[in-house]
Protein backbone atom coordinates (compact mmCIF):
# COMPACT_ATOMS: atom_id res chain seq x y z
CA UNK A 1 2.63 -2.04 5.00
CA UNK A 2 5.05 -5.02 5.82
CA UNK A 3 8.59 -4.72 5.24
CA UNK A 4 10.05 -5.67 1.79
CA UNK A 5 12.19 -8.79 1.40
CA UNK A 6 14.34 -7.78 -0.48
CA UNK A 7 17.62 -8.01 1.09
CA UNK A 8 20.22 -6.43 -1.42
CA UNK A 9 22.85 -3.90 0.08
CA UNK A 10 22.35 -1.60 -2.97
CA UNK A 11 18.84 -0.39 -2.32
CA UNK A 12 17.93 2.57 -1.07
CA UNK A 13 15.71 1.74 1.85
CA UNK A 14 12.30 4.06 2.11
CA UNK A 15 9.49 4.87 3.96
CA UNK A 16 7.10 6.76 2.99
CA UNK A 17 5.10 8.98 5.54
CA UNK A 18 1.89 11.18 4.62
CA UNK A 19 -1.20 10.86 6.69
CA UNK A 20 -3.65 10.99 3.93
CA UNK A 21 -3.51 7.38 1.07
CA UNK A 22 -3.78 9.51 -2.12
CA UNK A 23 -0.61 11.86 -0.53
CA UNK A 24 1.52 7.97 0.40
CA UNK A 25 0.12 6.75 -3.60
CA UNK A 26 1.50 9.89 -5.23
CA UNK A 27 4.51 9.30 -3.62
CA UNK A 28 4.68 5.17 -4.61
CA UNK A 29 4.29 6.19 -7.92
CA UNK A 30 6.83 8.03 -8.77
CA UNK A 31 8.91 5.38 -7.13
CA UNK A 32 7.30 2.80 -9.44
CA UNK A 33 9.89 3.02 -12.18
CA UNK A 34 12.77 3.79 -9.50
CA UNK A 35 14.65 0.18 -9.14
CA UNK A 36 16.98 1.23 -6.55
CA UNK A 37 14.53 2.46 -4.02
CA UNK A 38 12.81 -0.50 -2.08
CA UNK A 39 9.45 0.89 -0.24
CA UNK A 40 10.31 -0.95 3.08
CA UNK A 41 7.10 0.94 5.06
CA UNK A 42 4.10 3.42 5.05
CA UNK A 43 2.92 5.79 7.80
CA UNK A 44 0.13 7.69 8.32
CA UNK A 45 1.39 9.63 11.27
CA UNK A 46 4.36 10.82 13.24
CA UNK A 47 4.23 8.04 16.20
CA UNK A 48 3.90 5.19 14.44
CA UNK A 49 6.78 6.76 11.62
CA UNK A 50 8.82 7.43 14.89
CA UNK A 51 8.33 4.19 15.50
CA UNK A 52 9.14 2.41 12.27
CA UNK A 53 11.88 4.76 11.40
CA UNK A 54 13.45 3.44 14.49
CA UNK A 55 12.99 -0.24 14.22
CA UNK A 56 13.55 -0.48 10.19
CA UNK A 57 16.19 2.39 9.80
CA UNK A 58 15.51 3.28 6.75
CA UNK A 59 18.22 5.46 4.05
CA UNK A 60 15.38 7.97 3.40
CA UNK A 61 11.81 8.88 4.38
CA UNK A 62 9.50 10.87 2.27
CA UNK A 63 8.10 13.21 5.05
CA UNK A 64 4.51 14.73 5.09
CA UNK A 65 4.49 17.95 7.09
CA UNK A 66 1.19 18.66 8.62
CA UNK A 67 -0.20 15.75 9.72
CA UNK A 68 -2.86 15.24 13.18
CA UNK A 69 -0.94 14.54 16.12
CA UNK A 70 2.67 15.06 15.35
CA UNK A 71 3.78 16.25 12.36
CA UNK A 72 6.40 15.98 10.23
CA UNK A 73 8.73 18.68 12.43
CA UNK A 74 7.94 16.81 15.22
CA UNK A 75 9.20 13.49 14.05
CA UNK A 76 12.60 15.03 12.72
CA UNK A 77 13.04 16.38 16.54
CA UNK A 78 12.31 13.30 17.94
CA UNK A 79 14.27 11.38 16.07
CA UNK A 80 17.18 13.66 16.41
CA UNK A 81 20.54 12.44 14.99
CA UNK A 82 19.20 9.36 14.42
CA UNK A 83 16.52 10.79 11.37
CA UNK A 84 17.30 9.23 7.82
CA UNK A 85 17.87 10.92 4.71
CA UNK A 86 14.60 13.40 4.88
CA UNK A 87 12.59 14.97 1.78
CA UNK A 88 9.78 16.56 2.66
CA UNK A 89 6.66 16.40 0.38
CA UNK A 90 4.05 18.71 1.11
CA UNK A 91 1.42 21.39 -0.26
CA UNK A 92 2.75 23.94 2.12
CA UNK A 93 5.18 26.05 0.92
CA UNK A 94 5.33 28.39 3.67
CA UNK A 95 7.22 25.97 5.49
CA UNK A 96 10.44 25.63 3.30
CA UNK A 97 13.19 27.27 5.37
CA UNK A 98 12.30 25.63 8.23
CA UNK A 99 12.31 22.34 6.54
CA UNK A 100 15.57 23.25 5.16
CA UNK A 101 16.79 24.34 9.40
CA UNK A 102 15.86 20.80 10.19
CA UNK A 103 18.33 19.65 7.87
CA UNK A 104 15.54 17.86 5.37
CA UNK A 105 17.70 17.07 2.14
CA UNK A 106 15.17 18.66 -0.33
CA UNK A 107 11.30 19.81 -0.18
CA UNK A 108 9.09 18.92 -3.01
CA UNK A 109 5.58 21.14 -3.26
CA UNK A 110 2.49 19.06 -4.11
CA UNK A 111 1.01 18.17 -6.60
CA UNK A 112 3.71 16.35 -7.32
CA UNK A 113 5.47 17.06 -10.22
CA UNK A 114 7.42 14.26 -11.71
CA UNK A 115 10.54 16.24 -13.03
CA UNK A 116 11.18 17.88 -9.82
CA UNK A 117 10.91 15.03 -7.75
CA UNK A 118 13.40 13.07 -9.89
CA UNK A 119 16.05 15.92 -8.56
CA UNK A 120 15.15 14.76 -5.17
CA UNK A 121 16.15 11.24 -5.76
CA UNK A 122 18.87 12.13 -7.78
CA UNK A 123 20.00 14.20 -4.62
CA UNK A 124 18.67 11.12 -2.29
CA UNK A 125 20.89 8.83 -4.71
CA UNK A 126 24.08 11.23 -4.40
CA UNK A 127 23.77 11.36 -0.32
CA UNK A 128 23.08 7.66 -0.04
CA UNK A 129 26.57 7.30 -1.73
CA UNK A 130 28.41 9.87 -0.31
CA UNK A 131 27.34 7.72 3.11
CA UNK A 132 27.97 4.51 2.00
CA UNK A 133 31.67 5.78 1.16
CA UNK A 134 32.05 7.21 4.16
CA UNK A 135 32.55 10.16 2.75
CA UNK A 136 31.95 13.74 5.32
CA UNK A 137 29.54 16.30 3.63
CA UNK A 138 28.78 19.84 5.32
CA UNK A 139 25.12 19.62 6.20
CA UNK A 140 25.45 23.73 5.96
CA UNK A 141 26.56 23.22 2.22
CA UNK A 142 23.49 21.17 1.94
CA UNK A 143 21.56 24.19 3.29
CA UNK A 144 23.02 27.08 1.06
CA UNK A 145 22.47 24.53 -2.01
CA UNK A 146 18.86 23.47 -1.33
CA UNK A 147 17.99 26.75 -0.28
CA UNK A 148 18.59 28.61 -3.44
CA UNK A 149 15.24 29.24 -5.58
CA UNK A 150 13.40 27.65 -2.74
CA UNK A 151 12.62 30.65 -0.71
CA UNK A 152 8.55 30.34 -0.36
CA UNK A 153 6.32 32.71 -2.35
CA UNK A 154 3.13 34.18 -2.11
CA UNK A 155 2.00 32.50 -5.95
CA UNK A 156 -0.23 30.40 -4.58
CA UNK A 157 -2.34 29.43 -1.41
CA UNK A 158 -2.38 25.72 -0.84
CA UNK A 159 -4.37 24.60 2.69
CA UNK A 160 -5.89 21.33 3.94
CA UNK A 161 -9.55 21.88 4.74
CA UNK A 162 -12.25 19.66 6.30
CA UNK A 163 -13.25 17.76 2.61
CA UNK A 164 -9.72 17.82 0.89
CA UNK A 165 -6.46 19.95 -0.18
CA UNK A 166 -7.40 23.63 -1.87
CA UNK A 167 -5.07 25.50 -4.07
CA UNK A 168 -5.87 29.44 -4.62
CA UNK A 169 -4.55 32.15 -6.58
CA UNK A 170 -4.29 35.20 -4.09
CA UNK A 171 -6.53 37.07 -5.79
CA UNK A 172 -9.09 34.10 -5.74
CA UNK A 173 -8.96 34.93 -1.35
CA UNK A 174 -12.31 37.32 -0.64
CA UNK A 175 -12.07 37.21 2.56
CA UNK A 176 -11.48 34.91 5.90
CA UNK A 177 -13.07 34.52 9.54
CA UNK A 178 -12.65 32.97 13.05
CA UNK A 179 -14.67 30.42 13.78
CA UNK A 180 -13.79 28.79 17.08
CA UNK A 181 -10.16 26.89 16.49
CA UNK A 182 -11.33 26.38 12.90
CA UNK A 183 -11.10 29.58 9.89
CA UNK A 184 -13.59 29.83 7.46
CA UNK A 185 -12.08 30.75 4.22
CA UNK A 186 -14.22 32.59 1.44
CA UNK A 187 -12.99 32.36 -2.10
CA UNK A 188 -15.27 32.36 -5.16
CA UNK A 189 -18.66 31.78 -3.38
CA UNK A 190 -17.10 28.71 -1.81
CA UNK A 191 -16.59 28.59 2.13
CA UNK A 192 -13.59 26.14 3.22
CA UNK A 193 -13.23 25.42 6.83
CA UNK A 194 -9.64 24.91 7.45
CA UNK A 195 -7.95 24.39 11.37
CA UNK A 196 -5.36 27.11 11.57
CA UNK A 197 -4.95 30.22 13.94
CA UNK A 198 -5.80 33.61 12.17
CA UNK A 199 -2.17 34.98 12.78
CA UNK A 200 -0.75 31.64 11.07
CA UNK A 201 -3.16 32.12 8.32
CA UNK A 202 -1.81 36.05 8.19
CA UNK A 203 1.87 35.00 7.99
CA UNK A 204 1.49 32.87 4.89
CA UNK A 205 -0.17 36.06 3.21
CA UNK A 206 1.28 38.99 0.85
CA UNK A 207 0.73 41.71 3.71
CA UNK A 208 0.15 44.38 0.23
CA UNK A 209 -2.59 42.21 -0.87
CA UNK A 210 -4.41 41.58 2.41
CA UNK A 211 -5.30 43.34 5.64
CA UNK A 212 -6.42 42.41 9.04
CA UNK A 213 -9.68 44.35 9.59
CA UNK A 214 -10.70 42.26 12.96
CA UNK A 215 -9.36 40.05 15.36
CA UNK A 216 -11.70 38.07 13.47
CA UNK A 217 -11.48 39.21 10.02
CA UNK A 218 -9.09 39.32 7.12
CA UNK A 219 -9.81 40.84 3.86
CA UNK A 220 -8.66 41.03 0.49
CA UNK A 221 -7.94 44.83 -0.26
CA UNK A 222 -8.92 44.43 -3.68
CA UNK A 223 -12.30 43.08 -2.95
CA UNK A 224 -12.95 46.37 -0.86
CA UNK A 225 -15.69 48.62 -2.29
CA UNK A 226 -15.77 51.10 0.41
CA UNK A 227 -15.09 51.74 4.16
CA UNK A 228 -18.17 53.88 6.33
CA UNK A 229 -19.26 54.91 9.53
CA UNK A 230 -21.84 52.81 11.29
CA UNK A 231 -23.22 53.33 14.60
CA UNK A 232 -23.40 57.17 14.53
CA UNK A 233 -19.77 57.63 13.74
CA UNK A 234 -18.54 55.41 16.32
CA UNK A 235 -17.71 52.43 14.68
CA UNK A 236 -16.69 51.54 10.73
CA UNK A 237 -17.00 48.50 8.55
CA UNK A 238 -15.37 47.46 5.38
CA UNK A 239 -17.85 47.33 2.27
CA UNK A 240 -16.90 43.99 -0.32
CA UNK A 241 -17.56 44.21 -3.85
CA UNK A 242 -20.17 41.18 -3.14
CA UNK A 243 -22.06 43.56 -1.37
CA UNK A 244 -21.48 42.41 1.97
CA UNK A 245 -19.61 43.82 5.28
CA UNK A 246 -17.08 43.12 7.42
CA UNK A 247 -16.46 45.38 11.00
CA UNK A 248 -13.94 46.81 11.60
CA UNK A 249 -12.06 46.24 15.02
CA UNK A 250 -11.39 49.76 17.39
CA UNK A 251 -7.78 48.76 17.82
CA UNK A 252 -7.47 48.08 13.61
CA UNK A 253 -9.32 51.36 13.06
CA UNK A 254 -6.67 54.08 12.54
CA UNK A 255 -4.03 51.32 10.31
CA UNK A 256 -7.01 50.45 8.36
CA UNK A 257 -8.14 53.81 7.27
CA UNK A 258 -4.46 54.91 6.93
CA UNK A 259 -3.85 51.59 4.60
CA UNK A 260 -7.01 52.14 2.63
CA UNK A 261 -6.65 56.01 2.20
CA UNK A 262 -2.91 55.61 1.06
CA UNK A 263 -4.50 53.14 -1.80
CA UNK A 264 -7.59 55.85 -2.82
């Protein structure tokens, strides 16, 4: 996207940064009615936002978080002291306190919702000032303040897999399996191949609603029907309610049982 012409000292200059056009539209839209912000560039990566960032110095960027090749962490480290104004708009919500370290000004969850993200321009509006009058403000006040009710939770599951952006209840999770450098998620006879590490996937769980059964295997507890001996005693596997079976590693062995007979 070119640069706007617009030349007047009063707008709030932005660029907006999301690697996927429907995440950069949802975004423009909710600017549409916004007179005082002036869309000066999109991105659909960290490099070339790196790179635009730097030549157009914007007041504030609307950040995308995971993105291919560097994402939205990595252009706020790059860019050091010299990063804008930064909200970060993502369906992640895992990754709020670290947002929040890298001193992003606020962190809005998609899908978008237009009530919250007028608080973030309201906030964008308030630090553009406070800048433009030269006025000092504590980017650890900034922290405390944004950080209150924004702790993540484990309401939802939100994940980018191979055809699109999947939000889950919890409960909706069967159960989930290596595959290479790729995960294959099972949730209500759907499969969704997503590109995370297994431990990753494990930290953005409730660990009282899920267990790791495998190195390659995580399960819902509640989809458990039963766990038995296989291989003349040696071995175990977890029974699911769907009537299928998942093994059970030697090392996970003893936790599992102990986890599962504490729940009998």
């Amino acid at each position: 996207m070119r640069a706007s012409k617009r030349s007047d000292a009063k707008m709030i200059r932005t660029i907006i940064v999301d690697d996927e056009a429907l995440g950069r539209e949802a975004v423009r839209e909710q600017l549409r009615g916004c007179s005082d912000f002036d869309v000066i560039a999109e991105c659909s990566g960290g490099a070339d936002a790196i790179a635009r960032i730097r030549q157009l110095v914007p007041n504030v960027v609307f950040l995308d978080i995971q993105m291919p090749g560097s994402d939205g962490f990595d252009v706020l480290i790059e860019l050091g002291g010299d990063a804008p104004i930064t909200v970060m708009v993502t369906a992640f919500d895992q990754y709020a306190v670290r947002a929040f370290e890298h001193y992003a000004l606020d962190y809005v969850l998609k899908p978008i919702e237009p009530d919250r993200f007028a608080q973030a321009l309201e906030r964008v509006r308030q630090r553009v000032a406070e800048l433009r009058s030269g006025q000092s403000t504590s980017k650890l006040r900034d922290l405390l303040a944004n950080l209150s009710g924004q702790i993540p939770s484990h309401d939802r599951l939100v994940f980018k897999a191979t055809r699109g952006l999947v939000f889950l209840e919890p409960d909706e999770l069967e159960w989930v399996e290596s595959a290479g450098n790729y995960l294959k998620v099972h949730a209500g006879g759907e499969e969704y191949l997503i590109r995370e590490t297994m431990s990753a996937f494990c930290n953005r769980l409730d660990a009282s609603r899920f267990l790791r059964v495998h190195r390659s295997f995580l399960v819902n507890v509640n989809r458990i029907r039963e766990i038995r001996l296989v291989g003349g005693g040696t071995d175990c596997e977890v029974v699911l309610r769907t009537g299928g079976s998942l093994p059970v590693g030697r090392s996970y062995r003893d936790a599992v049982v102990t986890r599962l007979e504490g729940q009998a």
